[in-house]
Protein backbone atom coordinates (compact mmCIF):
# COMPACT_ATOMS: atom_id res chain seq x y z
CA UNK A 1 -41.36 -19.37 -50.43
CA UNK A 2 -40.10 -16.19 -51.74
CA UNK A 3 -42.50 -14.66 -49.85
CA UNK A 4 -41.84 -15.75 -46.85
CA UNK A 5 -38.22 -15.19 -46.94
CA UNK A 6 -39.21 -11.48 -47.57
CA UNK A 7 -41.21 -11.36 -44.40
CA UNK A 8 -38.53 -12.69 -42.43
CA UNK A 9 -36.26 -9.88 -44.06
CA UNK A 10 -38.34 -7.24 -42.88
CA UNK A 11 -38.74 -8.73 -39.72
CA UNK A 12 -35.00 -8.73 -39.44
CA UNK A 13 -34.49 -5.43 -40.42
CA UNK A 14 -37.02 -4.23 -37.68
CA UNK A 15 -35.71 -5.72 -35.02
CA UNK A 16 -31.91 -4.07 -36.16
CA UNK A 17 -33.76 -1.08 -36.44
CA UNK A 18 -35.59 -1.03 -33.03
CA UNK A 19 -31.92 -1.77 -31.37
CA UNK A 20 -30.29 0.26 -33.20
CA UNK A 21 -33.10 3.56 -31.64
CA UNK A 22 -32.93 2.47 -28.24
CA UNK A 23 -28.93 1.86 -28.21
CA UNK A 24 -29.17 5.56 -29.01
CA UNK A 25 -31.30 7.14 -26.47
CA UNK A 26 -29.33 4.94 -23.83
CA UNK A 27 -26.48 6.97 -24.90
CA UNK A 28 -27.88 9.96 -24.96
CA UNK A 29 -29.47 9.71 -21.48
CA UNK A 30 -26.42 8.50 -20.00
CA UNK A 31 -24.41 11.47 -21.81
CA UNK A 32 -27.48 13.99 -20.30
CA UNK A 33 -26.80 12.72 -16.90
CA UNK A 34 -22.57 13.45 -16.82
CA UNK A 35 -23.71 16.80 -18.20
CA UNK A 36 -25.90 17.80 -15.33
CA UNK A 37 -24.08 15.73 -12.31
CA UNK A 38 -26.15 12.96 -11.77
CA UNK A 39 -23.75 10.28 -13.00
CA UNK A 40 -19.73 11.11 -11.54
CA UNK A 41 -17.55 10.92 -14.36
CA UNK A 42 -14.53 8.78 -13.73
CA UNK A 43 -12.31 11.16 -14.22
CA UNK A 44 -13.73 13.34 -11.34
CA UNK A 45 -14.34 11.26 -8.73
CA UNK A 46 -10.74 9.80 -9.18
CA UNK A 47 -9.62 13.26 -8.79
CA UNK A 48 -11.68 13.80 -5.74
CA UNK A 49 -10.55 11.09 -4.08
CA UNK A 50 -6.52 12.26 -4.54
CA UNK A 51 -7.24 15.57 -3.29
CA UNK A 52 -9.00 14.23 -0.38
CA UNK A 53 -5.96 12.14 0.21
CA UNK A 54 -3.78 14.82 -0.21
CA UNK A 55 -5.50 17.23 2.45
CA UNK A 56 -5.36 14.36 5.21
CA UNK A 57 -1.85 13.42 4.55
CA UNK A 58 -0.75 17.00 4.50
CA UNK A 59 2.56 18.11 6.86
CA UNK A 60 1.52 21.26 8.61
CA UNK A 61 4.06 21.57 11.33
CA UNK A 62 6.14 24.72 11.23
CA UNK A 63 10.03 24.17 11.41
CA UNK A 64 9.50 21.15 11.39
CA UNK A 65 13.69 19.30 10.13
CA UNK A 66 14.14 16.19 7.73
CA UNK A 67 16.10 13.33 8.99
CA UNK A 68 16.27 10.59 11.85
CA UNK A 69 16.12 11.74 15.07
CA UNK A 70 16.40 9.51 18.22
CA UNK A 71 14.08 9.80 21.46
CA UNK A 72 13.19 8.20 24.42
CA UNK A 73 12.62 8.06 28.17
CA UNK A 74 9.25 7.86 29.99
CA UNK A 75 7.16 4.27 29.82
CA UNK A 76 4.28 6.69 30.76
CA UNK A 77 4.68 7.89 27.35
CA UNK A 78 4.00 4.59 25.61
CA UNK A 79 0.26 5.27 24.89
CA UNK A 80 1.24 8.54 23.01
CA UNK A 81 4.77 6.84 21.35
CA UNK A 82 2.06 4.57 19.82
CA UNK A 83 -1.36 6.53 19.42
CA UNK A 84 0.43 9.84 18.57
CA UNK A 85 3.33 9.74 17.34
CA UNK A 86 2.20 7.24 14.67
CA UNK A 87 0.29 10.23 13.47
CA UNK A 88 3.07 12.64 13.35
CA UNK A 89 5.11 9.76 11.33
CA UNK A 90 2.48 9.11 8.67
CA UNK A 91 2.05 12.78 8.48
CA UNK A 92 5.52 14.23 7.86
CA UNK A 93 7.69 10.95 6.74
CA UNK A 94 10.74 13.32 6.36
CA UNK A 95 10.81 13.77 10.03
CA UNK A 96 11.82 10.02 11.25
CA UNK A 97 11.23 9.82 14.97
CA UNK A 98 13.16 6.87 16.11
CA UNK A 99 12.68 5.02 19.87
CA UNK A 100 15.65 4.47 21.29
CA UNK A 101 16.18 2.49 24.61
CA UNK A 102 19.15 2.72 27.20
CA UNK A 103 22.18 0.09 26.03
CA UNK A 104 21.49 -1.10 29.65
CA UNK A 105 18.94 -0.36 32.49
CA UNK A 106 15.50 -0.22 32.26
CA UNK A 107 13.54 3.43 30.41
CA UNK A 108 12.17 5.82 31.59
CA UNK A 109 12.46 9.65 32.26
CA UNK A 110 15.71 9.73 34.05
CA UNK A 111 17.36 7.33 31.68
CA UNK A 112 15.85 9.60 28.82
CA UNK A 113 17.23 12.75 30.49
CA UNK A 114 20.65 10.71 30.89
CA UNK A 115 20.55 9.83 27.25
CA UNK A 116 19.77 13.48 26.22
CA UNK A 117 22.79 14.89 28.23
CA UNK A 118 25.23 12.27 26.95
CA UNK A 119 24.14 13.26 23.38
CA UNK A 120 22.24 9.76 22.59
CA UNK A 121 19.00 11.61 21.37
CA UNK A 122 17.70 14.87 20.23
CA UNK A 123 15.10 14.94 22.81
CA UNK A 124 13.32 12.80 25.21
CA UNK A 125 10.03 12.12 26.73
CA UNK A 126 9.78 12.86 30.69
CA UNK A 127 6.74 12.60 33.45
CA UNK A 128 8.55 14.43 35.50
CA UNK A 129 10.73 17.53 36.06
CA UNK A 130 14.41 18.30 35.12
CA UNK A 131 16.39 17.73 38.08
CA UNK A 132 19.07 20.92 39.27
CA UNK A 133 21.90 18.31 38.91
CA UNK A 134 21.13 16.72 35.47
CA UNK A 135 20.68 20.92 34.31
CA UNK A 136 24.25 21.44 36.01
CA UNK A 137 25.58 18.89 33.96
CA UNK A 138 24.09 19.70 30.78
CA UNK A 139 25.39 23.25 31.07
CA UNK A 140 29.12 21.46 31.67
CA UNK A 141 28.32 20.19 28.32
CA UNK A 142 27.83 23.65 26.63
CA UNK A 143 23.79 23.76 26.79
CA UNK A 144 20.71 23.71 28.47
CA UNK A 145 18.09 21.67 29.23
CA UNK A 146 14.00 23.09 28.77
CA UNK A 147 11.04 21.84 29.48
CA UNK A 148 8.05 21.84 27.55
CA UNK A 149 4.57 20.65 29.29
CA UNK A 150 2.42 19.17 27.07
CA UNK A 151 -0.44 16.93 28.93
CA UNK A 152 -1.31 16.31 32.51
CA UNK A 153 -1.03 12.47 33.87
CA UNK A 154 -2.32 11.70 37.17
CA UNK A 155 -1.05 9.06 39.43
CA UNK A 156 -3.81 6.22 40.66
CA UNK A 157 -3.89 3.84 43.75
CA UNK A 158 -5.14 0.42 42.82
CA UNK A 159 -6.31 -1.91 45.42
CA UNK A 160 -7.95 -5.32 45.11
CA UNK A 161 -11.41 -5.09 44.03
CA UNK A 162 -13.05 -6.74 47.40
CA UNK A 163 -11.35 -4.00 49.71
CA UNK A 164 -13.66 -2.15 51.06
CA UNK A 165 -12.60 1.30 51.69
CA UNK A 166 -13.65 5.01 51.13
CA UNK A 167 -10.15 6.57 50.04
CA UNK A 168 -7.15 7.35 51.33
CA UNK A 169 -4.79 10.62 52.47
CA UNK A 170 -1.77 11.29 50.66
CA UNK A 171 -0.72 11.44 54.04
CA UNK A 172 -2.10 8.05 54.87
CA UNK A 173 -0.62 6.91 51.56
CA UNK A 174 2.95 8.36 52.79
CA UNK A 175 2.92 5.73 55.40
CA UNK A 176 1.83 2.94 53.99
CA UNK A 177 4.96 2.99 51.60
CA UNK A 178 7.05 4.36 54.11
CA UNK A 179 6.12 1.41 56.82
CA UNK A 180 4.24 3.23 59.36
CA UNK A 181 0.77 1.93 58.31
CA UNK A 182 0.65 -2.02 57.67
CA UNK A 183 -2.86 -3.02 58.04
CA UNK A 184 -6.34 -1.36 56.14
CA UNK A 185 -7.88 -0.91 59.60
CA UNK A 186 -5.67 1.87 60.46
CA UNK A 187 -7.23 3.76 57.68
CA UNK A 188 -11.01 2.48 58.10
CA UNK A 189 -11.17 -0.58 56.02
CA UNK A 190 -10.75 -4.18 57.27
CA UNK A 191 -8.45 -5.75 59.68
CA UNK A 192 -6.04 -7.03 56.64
CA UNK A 193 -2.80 -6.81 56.29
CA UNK A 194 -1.48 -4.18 53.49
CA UNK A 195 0.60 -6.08 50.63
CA UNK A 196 2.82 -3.05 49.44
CA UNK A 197 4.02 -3.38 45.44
CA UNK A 198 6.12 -1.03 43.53
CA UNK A 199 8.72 -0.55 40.70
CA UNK A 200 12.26 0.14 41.96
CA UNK A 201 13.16 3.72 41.96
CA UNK A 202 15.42 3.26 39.03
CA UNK A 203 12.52 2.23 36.67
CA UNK A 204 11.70 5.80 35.77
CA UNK A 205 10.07 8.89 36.39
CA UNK A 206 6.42 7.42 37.95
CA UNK A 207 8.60 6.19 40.96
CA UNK A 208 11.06 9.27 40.73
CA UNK A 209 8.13 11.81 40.89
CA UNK A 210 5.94 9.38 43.85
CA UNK A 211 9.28 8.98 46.37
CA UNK A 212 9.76 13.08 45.91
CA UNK A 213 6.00 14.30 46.03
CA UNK A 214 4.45 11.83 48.15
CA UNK A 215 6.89 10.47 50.18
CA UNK A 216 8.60 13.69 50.29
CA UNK A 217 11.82 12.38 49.65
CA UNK A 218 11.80 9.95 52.60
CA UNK A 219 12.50 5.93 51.94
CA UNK A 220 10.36 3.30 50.76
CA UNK A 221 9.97 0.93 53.70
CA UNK A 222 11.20 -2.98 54.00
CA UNK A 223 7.48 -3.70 53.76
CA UNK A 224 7.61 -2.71 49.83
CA UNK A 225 7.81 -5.71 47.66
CA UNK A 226 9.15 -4.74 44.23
CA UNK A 227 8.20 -6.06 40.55
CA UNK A 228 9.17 -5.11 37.20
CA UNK A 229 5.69 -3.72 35.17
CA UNK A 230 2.54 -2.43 36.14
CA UNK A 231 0.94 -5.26 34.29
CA UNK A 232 2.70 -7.88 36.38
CA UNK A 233 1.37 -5.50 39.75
CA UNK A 234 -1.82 -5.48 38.57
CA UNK A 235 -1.89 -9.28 38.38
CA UNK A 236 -0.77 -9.33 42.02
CA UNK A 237 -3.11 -6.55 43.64
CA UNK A 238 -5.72 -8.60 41.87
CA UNK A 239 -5.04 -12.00 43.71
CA UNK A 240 -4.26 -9.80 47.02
CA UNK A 241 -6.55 -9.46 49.17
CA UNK A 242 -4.76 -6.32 50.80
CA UNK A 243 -2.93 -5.71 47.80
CA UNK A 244 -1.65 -2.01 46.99
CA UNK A 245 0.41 -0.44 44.30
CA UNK A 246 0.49 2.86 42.34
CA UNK A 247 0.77 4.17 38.45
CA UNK A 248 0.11 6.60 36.07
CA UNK A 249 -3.69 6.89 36.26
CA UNK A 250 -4.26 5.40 31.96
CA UNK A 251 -2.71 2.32 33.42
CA UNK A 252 -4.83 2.01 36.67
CA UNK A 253 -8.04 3.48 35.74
CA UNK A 254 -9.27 1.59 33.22
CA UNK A 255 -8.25 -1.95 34.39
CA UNK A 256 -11.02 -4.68 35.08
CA UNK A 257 -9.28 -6.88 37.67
CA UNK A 258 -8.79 -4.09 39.74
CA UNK A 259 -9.93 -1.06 41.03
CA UNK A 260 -8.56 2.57 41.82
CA UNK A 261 -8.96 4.31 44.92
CA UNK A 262 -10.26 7.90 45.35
CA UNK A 263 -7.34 10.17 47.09
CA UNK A 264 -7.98 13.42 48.89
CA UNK A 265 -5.63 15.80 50.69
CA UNK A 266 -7.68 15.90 54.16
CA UNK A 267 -9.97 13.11 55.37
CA UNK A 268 -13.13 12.88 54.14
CA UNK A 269 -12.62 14.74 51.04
CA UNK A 270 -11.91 12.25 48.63
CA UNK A 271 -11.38 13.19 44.96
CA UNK A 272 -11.72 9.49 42.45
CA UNK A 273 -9.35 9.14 39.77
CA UNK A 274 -12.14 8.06 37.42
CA UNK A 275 -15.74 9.75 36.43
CA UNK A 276 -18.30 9.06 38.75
CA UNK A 277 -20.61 6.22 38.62
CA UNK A 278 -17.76 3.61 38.88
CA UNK A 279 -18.31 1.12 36.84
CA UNK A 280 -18.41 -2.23 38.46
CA UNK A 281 -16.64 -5.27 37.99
CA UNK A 282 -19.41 -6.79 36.01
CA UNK A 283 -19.86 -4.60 33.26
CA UNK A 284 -16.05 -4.55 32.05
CA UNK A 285 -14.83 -4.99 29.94
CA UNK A 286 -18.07 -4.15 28.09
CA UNK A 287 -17.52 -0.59 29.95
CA UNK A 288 -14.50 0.94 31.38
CA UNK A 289 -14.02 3.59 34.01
CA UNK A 290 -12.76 6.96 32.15
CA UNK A 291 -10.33 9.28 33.79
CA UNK A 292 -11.77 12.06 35.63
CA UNK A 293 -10.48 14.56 33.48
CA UNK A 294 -11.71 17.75 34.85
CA UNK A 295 -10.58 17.01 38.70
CA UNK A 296 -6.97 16.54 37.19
CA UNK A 297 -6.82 19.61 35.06
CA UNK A 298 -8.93 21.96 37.92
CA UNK A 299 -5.80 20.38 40.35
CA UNK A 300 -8.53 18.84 42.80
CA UNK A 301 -7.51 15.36 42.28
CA UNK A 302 -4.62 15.23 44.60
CA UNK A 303 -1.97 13.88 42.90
CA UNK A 304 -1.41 15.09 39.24
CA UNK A 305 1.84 16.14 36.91
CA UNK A 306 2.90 17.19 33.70
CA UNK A 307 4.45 15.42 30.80
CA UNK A 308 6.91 17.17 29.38
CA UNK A 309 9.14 17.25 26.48
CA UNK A 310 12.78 17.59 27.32
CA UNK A 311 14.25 19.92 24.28
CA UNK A 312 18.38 20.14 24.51
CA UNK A 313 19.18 24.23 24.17
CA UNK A 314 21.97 23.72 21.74
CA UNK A 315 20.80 26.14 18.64
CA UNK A 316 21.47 22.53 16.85
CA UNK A 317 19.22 20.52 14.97
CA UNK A 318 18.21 18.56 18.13
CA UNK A 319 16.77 21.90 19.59
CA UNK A 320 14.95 22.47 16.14
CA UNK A 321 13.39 18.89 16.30
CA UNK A 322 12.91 18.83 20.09
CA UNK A 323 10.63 22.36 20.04
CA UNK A 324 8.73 21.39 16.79
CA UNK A 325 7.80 18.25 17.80
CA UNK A 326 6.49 20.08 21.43
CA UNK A 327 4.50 22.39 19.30
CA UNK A 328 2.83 19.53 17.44
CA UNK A 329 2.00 18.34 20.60
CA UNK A 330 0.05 21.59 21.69
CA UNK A 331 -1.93 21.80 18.55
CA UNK A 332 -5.75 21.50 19.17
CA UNK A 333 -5.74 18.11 16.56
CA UNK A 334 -2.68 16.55 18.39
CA UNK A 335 -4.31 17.61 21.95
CA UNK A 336 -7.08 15.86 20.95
CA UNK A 337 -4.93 12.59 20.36
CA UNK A 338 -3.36 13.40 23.64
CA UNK A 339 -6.58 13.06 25.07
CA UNK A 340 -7.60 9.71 23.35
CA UNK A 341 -4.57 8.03 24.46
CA UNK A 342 -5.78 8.62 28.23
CA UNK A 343 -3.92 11.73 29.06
CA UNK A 344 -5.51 15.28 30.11
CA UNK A 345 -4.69 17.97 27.89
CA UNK A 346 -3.19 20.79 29.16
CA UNK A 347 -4.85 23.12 26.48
């Protein structure tokens, strides 16, 4: 009996023993392999991972003030309020950017520009240029008003997706909106009469800039039927047969109920708002057309303009915001954003 409770002692200790070895050389493998970088060591890859963090969250814009500042005015802006901006805020939380909109009447550049003047922002958002008379009455106000380009927008035609039809003039175009031109077989297509949709020219800059560079200056016609977004126009070209109506090309290009038209300043030489193959009906929304970048920056698409910022020349804090924010704008990572958000950039 003895014996056996001896045996079962040193089988004991053995087994103790044997754990005890291999316990150790787990240790000291694991300790070898911190030593020569194999295994991370908690300490370092937490490390790591804050000064990752702290590179990508890092504020690099020059002069840039703290505090909330108000802006506002173009809708063509939206894309870049939301896909840029954003990026600016999460960047540099000291510099608040806040959207204002008008206490009444709908946004847009010339409310902006409005707004800016009456002291309402520190800078505003604008697809089109400063007019003489708003610059007038800024300087009655003790300052100027400057214009900063930052992108290149380009306005689209979009027509039902059925119409069949080449391009148009911006001559041809002219009349359509002015009245002379009522049906698409006056301009090649099919004996249908033209359904004409816009905004009103107090819904912002888009309409501003198309009754002063297409139209040159003249009227819209009676034959103009007027509605309140591009969304709700592109829902009515789309059930129109000879449905027509016109927007900053982001909004128009990539849409799947309808399509945009090419546009050329003599007949026959017609420049498409989008990069060539088009893609068809069928394949969006799986694929989208892309705007044709190059044609708007070379100027051979025929109807392109600049966004600019709108910077209040008061040697205030405004001004300081105003021309920081612009110069955020022109940097090659925030051009680059520009870009994404469907706009050309200008550098």
């Amino acid at each position: 009996m003895s014996q056996k409770n001896e045996t079962l002692s040193l089988f004991l200790a053995a087994i103790i023993t044997i754990g005890l070895i291999f316990s150790g050389l787990w240790f000291f493998m694991e300790r070898w392999a911190q030593l020569n970088g194999t295994v991370p060591k908690p300490s370092e890859s937490s490390n790591t991972d804050n000064s990752t963090k702290q590179f990508v969250n890092k504020c690099n814009v020059s002069n840039l003030p703290e505090g909330t500042f108000n802006y506002g005015g173009s809708t063509t802006w939206a894309p870049i309020r939301k896909d840029v901006d954003s990026v600016l805020k999460s960047l540099c939380p000291q510099f608040n950017l806040r959207y204002t909109q008008p206490a009444s009447g709908q946004p847009g550049s010339g409310t902006g520009i409005r707004m800016l003047i009456d002291n309402q922002l520190a800078f505003s958002q604008s697809s089109r240029s400063v007019k003489a008379e708003e610059n007038a009455e800024a300087k009655q106000k003790g300052f100027n008003l400057k214009e900063i380009s930052v992108g290149i927008d380009g306005i689209a035609i979009a027509v039902n997706q059925n119409l069949n039809i080449p391009g148009l003039t911006v001559a041809q175009l002219k009349d359509i909106y002015t009245g002379k031109i009522t049906n698409w077989q006056q301009v090649g297509g099919p004996n249908l009469p033209i359904t004409v949709y816009s905004r009103s020219q107090e819904a912002g800059g888009t309409v501003e800039f198309f009754v002063e560079n297409v139209l040159n200056k003249e009227n819209f016609g009676n034959n103009v039927n007027y509605i309140s977004t591009t969304t709700e126009a592109v829902r009515k070209v789309a059930a129109s047969p000879g449905g027509i109506y016109y927007a900053s090309a982001p909004e128009i290009v990539p849409q799947c109920m309808i399509k945009s038209l090419p546009l050329g300043r003599i007949s026959g030489q017609f420049v498409p708002p989008y990069q060539e193959p088009l893609v068809p009906q069928s394949e969006c929304p799986n694929k989208r057309n892309h705007l044709n970048s190059q044609a708007f920056r070379s100027g051979d698409y025929a109807i392109t303009r600049n966004l600019f910022v709108i910077v209040k020349q008061n040697g205030q804090t405004d001004q300081q915001a105003g021309e920081a924010y612009a110069n955020w704008l022109l940097t090659p990572q925030s051009q680059e954003l520009i870009e994404k958000a469907g706009f050309v950039r200008i550098k």
